[in-house]
C-alpha atoms as a PDB file:
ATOM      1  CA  UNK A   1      -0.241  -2.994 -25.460  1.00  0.00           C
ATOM      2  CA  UNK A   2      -0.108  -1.158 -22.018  1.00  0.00           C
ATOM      3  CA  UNK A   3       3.081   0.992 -21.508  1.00  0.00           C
ATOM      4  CA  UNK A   4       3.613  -1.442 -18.172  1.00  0.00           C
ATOM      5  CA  UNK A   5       4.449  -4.188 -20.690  1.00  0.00           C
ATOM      6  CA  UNK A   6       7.415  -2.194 -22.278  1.00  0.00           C
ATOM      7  CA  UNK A   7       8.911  -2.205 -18.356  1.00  0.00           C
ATOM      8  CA  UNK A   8      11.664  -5.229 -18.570  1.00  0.00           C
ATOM      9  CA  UNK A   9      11.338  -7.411 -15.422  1.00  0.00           C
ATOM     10  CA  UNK A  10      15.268  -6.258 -14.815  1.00  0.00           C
ATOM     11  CA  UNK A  11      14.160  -2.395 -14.673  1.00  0.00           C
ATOM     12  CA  UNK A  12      11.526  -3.695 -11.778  1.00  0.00           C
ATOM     13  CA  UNK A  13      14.423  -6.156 -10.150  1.00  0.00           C
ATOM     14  CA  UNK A  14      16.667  -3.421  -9.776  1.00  0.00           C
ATOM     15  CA  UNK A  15      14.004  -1.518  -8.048  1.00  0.00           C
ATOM     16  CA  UNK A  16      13.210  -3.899  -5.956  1.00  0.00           C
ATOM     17  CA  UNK A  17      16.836  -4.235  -4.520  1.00  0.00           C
ATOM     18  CA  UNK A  18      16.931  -0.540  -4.406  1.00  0.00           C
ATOM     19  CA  UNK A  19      14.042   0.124  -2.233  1.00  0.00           C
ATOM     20  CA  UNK A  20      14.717  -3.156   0.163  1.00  0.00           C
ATOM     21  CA  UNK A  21      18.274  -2.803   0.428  1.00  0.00           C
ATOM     22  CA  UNK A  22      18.848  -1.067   3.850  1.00  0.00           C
ATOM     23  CA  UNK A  23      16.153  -3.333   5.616  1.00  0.00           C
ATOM     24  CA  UNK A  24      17.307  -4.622   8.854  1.00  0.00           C
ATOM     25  CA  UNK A  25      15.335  -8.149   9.063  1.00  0.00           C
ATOM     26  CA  UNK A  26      14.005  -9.374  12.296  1.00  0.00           C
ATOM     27  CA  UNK A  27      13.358 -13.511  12.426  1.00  0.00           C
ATOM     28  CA  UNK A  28       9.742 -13.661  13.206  1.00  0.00           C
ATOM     29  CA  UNK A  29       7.357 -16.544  12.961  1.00  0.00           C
ATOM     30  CA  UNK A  30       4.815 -16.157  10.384  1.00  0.00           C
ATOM     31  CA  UNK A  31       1.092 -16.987  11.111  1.00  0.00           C
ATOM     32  CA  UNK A  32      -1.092 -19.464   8.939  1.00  0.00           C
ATOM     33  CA  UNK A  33      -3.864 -17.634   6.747  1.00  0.00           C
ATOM     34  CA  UNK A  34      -6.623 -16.977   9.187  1.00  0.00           C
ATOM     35  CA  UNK A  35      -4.476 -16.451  11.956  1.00  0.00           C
ATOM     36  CA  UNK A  36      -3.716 -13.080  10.688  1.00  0.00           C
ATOM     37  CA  UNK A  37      -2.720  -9.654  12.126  1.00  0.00           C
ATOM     38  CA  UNK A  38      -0.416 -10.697  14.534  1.00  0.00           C
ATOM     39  CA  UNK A  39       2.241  -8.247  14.991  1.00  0.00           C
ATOM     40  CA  UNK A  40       5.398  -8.781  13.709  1.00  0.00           C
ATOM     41  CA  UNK A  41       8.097  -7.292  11.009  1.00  0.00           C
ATOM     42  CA  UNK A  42       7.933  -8.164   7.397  1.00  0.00           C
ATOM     43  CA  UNK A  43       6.487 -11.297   7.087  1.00  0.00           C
ATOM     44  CA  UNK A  44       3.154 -11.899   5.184  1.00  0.00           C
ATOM     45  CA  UNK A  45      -0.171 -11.701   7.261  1.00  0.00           C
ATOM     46  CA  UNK A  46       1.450  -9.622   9.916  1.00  0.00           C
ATOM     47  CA  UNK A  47       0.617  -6.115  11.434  1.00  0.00           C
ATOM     48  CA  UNK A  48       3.605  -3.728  12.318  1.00  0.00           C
ATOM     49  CA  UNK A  49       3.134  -1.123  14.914  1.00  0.00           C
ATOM     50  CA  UNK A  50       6.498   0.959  15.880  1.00  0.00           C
ATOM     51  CA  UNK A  51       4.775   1.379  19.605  1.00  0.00           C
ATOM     52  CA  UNK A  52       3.320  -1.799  19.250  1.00  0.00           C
ATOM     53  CA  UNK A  53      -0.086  -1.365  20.872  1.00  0.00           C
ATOM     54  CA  UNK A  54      -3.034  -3.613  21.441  1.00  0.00           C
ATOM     55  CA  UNK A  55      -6.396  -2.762  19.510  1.00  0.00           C
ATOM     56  CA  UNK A  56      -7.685  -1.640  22.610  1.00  0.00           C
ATOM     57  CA  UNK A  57      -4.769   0.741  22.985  1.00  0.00           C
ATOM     58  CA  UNK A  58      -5.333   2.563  19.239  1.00  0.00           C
ATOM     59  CA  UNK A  59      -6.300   6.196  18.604  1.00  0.00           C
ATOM     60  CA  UNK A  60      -9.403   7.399  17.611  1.00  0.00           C
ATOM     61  CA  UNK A  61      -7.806   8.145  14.487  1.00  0.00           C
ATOM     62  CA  UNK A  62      -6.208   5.380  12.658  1.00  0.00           C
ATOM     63  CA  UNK A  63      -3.506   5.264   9.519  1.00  0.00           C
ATOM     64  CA  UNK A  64      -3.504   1.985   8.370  1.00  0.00           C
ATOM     65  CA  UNK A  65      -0.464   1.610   5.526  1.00  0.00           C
ATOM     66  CA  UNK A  66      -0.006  -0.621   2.513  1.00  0.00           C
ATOM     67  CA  UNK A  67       3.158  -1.369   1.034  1.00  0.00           C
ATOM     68  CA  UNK A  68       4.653  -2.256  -2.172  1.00  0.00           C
ATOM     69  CA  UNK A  69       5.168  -4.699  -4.670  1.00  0.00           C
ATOM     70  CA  UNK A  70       8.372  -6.066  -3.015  1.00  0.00           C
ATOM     71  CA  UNK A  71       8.485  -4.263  -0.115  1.00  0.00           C
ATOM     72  CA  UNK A  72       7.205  -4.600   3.738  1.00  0.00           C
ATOM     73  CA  UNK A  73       6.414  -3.010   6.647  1.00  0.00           C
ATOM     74  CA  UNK A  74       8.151  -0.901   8.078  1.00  0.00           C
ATOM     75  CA  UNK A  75       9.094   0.561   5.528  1.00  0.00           C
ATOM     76  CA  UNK A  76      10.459   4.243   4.886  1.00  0.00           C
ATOM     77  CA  UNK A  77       6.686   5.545   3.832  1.00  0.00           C
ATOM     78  CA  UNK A  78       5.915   4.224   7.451  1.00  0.00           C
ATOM     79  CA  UNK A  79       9.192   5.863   9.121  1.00  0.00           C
ATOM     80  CA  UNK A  80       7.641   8.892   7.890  1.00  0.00           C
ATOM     81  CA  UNK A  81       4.262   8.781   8.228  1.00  0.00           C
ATOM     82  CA  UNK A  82       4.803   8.025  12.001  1.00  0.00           C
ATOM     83  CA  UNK A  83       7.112  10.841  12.481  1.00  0.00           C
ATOM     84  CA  UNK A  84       4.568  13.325  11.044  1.00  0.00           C
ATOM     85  CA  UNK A  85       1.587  11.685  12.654  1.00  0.00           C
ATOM     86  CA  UNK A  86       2.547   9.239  15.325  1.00  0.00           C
ATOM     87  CA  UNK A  87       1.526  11.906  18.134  1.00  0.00           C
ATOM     88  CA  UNK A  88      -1.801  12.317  16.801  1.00  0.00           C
ATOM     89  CA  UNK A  89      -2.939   8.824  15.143  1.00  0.00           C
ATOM     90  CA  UNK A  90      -1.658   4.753  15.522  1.00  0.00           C
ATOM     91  CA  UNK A  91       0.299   4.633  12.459  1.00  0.00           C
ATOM     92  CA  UNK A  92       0.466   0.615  11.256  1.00  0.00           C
ATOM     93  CA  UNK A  93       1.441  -1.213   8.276  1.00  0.00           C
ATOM     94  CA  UNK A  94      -0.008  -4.382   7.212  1.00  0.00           C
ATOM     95  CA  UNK A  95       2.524  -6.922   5.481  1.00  0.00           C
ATOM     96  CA  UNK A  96       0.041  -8.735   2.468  1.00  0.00           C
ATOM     97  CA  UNK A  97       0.924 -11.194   0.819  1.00  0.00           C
ATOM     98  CA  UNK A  98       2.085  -9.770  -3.025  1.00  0.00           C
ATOM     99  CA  UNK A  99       0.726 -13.102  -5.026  1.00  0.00           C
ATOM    100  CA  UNK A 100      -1.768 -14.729  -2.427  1.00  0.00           C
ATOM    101  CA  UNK A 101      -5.209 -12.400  -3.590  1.00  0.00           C
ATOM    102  CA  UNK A 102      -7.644 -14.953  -1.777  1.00  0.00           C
ATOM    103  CA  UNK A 103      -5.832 -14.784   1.671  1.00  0.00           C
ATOM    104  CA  UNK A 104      -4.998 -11.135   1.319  1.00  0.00           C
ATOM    105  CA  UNK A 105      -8.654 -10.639   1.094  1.00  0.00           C
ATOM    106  CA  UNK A 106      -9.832 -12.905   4.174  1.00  0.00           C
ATOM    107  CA  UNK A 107      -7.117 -11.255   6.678  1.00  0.00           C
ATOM    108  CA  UNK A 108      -8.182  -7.646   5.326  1.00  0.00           C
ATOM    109  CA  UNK A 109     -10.847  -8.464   6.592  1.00  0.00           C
ATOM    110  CA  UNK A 110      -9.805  -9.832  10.671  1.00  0.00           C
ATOM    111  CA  UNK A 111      -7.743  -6.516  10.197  1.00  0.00           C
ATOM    112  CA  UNK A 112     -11.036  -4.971  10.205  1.00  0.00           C
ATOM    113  CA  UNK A 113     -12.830  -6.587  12.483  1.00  0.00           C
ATOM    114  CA  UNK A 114     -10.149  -7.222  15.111  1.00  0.00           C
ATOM    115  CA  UNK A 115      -8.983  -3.526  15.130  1.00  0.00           C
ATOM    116  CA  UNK A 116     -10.279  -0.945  13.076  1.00  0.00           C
ATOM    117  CA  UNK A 117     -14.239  -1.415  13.742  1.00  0.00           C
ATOM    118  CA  UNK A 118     -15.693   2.314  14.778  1.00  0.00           C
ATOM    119  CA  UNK A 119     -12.204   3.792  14.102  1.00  0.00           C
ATOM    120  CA  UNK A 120     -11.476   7.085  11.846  1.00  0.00           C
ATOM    121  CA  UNK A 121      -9.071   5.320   9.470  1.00  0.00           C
ATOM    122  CA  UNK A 122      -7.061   6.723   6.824  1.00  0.00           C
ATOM    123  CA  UNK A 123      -5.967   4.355   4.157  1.00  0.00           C
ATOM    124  CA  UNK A 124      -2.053   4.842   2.451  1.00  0.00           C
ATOM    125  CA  UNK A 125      -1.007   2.594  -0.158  1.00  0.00           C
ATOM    126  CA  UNK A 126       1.996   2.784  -2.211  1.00  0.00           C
ATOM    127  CA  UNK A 127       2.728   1.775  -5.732  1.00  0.00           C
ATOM    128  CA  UNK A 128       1.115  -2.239  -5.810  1.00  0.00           C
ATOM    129  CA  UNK A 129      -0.418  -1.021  -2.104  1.00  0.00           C
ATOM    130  CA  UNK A 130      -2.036   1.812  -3.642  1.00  0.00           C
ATOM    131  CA  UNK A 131      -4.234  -0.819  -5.469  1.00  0.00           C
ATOM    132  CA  UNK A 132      -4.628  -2.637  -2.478  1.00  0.00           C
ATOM    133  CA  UNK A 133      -5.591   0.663   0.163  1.00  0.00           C
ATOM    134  CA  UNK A 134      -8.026   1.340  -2.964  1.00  0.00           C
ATOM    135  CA  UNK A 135      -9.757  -2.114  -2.909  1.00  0.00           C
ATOM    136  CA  UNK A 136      -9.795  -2.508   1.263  1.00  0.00           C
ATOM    137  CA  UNK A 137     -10.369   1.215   2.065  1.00  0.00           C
ATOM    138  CA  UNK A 138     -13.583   1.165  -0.489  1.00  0.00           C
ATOM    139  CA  UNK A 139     -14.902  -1.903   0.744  1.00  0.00           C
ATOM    140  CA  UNK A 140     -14.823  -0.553   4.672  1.00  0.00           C
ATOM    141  CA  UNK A 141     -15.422   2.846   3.674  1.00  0.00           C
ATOM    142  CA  UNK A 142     -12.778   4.872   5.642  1.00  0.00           C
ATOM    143  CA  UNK A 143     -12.910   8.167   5.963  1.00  0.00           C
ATOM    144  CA  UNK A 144     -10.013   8.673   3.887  1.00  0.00           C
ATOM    145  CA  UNK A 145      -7.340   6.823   1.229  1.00  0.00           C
ATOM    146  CA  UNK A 146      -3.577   8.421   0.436  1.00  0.00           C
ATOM    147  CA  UNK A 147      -2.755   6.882  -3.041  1.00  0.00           C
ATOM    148  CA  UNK A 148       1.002   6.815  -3.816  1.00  0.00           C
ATOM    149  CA  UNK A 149       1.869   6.392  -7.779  1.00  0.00           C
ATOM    150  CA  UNK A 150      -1.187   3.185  -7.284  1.00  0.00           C
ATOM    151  CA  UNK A 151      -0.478   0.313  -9.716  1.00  0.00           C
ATOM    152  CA  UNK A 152      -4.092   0.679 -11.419  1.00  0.00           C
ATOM    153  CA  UNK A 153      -3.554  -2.499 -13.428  1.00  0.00           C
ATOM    154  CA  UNK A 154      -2.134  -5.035 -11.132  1.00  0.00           C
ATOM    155  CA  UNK A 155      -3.230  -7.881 -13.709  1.00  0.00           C
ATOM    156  CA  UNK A 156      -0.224  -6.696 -16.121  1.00  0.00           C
ATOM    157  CA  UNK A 157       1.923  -6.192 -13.264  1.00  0.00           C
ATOM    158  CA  UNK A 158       1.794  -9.962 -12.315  1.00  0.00           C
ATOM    159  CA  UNK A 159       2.304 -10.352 -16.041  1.00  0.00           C
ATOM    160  CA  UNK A 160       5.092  -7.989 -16.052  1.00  0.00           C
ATOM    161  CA  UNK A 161       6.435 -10.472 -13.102  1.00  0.00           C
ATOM    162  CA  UNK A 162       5.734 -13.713 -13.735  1.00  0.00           C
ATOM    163  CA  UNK A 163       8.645 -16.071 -13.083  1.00  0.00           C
ATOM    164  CA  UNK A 164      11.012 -16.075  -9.732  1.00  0.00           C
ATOM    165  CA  UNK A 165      11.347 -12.478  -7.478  1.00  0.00           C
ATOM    166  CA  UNK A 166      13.382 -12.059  -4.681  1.00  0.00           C
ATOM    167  CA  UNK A 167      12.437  -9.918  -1.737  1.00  0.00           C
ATOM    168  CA  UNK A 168      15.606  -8.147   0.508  1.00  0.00           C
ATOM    169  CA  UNK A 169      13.485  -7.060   3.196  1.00  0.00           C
ATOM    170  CA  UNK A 170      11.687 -10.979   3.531  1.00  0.00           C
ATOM    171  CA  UNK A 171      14.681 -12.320   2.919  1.00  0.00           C
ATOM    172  CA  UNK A 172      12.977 -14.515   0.619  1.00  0.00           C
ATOM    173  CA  UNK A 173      12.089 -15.958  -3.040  1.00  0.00           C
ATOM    174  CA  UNK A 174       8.567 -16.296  -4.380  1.00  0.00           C
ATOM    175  CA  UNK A 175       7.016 -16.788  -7.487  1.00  0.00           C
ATOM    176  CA  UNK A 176       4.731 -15.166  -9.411  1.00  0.00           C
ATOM    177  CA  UNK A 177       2.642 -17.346 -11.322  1.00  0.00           C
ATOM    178  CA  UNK A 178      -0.318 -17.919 -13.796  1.00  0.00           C
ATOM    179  CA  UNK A 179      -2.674 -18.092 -11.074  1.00  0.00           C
ATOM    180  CA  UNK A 180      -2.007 -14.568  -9.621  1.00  0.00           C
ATOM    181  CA  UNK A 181      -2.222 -13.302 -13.248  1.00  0.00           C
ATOM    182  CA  UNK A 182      -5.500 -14.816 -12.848  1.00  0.00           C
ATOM    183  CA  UNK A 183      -6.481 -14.160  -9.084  1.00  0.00           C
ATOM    184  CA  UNK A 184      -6.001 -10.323  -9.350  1.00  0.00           C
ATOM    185  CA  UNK A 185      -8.517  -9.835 -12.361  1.00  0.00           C
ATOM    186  CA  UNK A 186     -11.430 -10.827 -10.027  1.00  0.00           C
ATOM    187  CA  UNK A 187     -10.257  -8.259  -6.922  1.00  0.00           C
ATOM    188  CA  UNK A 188     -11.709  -4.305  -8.124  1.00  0.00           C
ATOM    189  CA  UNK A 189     -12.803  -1.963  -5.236  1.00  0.00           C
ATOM    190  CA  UNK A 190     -16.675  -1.520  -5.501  1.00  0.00           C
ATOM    191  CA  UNK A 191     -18.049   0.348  -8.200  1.00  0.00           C
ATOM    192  CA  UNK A 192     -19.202   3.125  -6.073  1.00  0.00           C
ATOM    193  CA  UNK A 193     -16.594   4.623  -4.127  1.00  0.00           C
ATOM    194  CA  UNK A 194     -17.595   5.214  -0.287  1.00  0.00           C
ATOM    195  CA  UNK A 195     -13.991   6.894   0.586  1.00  0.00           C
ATOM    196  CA  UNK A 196     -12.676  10.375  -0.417  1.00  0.00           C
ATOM    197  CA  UNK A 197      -9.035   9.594  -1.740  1.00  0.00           C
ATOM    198  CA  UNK A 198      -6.093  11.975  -2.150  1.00  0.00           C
ATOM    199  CA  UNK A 199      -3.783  10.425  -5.332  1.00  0.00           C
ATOM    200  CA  UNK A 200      -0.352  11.729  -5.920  1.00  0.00           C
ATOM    201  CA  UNK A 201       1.043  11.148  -8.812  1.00  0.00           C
ATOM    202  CA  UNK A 202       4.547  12.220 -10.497  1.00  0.00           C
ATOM    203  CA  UNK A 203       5.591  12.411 -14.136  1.00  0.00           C
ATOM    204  CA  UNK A 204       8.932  11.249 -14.247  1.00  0.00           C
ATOM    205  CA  UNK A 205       7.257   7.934 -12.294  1.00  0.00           C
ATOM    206  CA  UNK A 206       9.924   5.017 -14.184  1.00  0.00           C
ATOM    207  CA  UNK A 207       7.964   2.591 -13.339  1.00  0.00           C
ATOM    208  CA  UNK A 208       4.500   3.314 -14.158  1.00  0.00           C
ATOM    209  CA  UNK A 209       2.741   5.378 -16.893  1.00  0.00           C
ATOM    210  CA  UNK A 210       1.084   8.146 -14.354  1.00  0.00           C
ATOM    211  CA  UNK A 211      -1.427   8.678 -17.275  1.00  0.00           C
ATOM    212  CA  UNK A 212      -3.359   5.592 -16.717  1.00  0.00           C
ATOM    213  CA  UNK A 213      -3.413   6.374 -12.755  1.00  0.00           C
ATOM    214  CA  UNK A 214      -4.868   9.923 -13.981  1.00  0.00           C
ATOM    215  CA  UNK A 215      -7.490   8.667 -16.517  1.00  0.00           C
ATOM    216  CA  UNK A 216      -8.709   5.769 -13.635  1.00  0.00           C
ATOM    217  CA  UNK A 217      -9.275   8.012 -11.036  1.00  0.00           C
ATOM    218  CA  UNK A 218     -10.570  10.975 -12.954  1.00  0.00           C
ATOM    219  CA  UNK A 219     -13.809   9.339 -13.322  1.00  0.00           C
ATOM    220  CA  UNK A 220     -14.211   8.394 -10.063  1.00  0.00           C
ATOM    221  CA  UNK A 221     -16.354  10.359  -7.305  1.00  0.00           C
ATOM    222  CA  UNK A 222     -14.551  11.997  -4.249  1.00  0.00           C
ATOM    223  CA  UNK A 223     -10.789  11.729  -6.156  1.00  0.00           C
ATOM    224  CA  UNK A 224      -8.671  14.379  -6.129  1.00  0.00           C
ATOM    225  CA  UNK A 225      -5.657  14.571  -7.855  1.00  0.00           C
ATOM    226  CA  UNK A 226      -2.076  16.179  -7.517  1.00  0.00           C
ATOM    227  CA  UNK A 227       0.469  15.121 -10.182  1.00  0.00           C
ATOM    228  CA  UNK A 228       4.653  16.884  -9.502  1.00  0.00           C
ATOM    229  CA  UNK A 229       6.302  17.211 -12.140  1.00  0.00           C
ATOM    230  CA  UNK A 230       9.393  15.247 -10.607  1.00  0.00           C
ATOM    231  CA  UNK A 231       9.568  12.705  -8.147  1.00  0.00           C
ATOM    232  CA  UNK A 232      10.445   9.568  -9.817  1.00  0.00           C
ATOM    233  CA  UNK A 233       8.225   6.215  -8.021  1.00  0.00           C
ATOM    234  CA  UNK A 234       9.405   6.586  -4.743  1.00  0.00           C
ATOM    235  CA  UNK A 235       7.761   9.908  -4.158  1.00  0.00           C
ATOM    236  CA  UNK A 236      10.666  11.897  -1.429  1.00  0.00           C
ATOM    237  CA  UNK A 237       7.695  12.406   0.912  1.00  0.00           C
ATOM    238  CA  UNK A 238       9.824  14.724   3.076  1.00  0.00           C
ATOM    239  CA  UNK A 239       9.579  17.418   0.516  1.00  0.00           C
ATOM    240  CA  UNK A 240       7.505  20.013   1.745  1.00  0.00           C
ATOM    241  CA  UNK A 241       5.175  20.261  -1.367  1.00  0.00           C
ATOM    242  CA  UNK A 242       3.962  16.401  -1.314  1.00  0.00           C
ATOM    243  CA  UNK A 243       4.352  16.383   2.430  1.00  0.00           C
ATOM    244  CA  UNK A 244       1.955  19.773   2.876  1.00  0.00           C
ATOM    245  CA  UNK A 245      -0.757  17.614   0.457  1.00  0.00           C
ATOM    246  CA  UNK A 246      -0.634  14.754   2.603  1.00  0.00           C
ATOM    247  CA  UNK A 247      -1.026  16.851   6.011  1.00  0.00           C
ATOM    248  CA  UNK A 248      -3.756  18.855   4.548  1.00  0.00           C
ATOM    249  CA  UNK A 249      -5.750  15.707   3.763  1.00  0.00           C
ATOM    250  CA  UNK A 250      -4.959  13.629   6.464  1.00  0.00           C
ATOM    251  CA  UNK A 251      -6.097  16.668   8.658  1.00  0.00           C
ATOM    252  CA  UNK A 252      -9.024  17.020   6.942  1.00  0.00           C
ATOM    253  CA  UNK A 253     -10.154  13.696   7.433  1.00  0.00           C
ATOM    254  CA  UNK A 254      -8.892  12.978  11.090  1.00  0.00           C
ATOM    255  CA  UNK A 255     -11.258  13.518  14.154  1.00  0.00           C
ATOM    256  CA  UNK A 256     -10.206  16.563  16.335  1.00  0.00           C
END
């Protein structure tokens, strides 16, 4: 049995609340799958820009951001990310859908198309985003992917799930059923990794056995690696040790 299974769906509610429960929720109107990556705050299918520009208005460099199981953009990975690169690169989130894999994959893709074609992008994906910046960044080969604690498994995490979820920041109730158990077993990034990725990983992660992250991406090409001893699953990216990693990479990686 995977360690994820002995997680009770309480110990992930309570997360959930925790994380969402300062969001200040704008009503916006949420587009139809296909019509995706309009902008717009929270909802499903959207894109979230802080300075809200056009594609034609982005940075050479790009930092496209993935959030969590739960979660939305913006978020306070974003808030932070922008602060410490907002001069320098268009910092966005996109808001996914957590349980609808088909449609998550076909508006990925207008992402790509509509605004991130012959941009330097850097992928960041926390916890169930870190699975999905894995998957999107391989599959467009960007120059770059920040994994946060990644959900490596997120099969067992619908498992883990299944049944009614409520999102603060959404302001919302979905469902996670059989069919997303089902619909995330056929999504993998491609066997051979095109995109160097930085994954951070901590210890004391409560939510998710950090071993399995290490064991995953220890066998794949152009993965490095940096596991803190404490940080918990919301890694306190203002710390100067994890925020120094990220820098260095995302440096590394950006155009001059």
């Amino acid at each position: 049995m995977s360690t994820l299974q002995g997680l009770g769906g309480a110990v992930w509610r309570t997360w959930l609340v925790t994380l969402a429960g300062l969001a200040i929720v704008w009503a916006v109107s949420v587009p139809t799958p296909g019509q995706a990556v309009e902008y717009g705050r929270f909802q499903e299918f959207t894109l979230y820009s802080k300075t809200g520009e056009t594609a034609a208005d982005f940075k050479a460099n790009v930092i496209l951001m993935f959030h969590g199981f739960g979660s939305a953009m913006p978020n306070g990975t974003y808030k932070m990310f922008n602060k410490a690169f907002g001069g320098t690169h268009t910092v966005v989130g996109f808001n996914y859908d957590y349980v609808d894999v088909a449609s998550n994959q076909a508006e990925l893709q207008e992402l790509y198309d509509r605004f991130l074609v012959d941009r330097n992008l850097i992928v960041v994906g926390t916890s169930l985003g870190g699975f999905w910046a894995n998957y999107f960044a391989n599959h467009v080969g960007a120059r770059g992917a920040i994994l946060i604690n990644p959900v490596v498994d997120p099969q067992e995490l619908m498992r883990v799930m299944q049944g009614e979820n409520y999102s603060e920041r959404r302001q919302k109730t979905f469902e996670v059923a059989e069919d997303a158990v089902t619909a995330y077993g056929t999504v993998h990034p491609v066997e051979n990794p095109r995109t160097e990725m930085l994954v951070l990983l901590t210890k004391d992660d409560e939510l998710l056995p950090y071993r399995e992250a290490v064991q995953a991406f220890s066998a794949a090409s152009g993965a490095e690696i940096e596991i803190f001893a404490r940080g918990g699953h919301s890694l306190p990216l203002d710390r100067p040790d994890i925020m120094a990693a990220i820098r260095r990479f995302v440096e590394e990686k950006s155009l001059p």
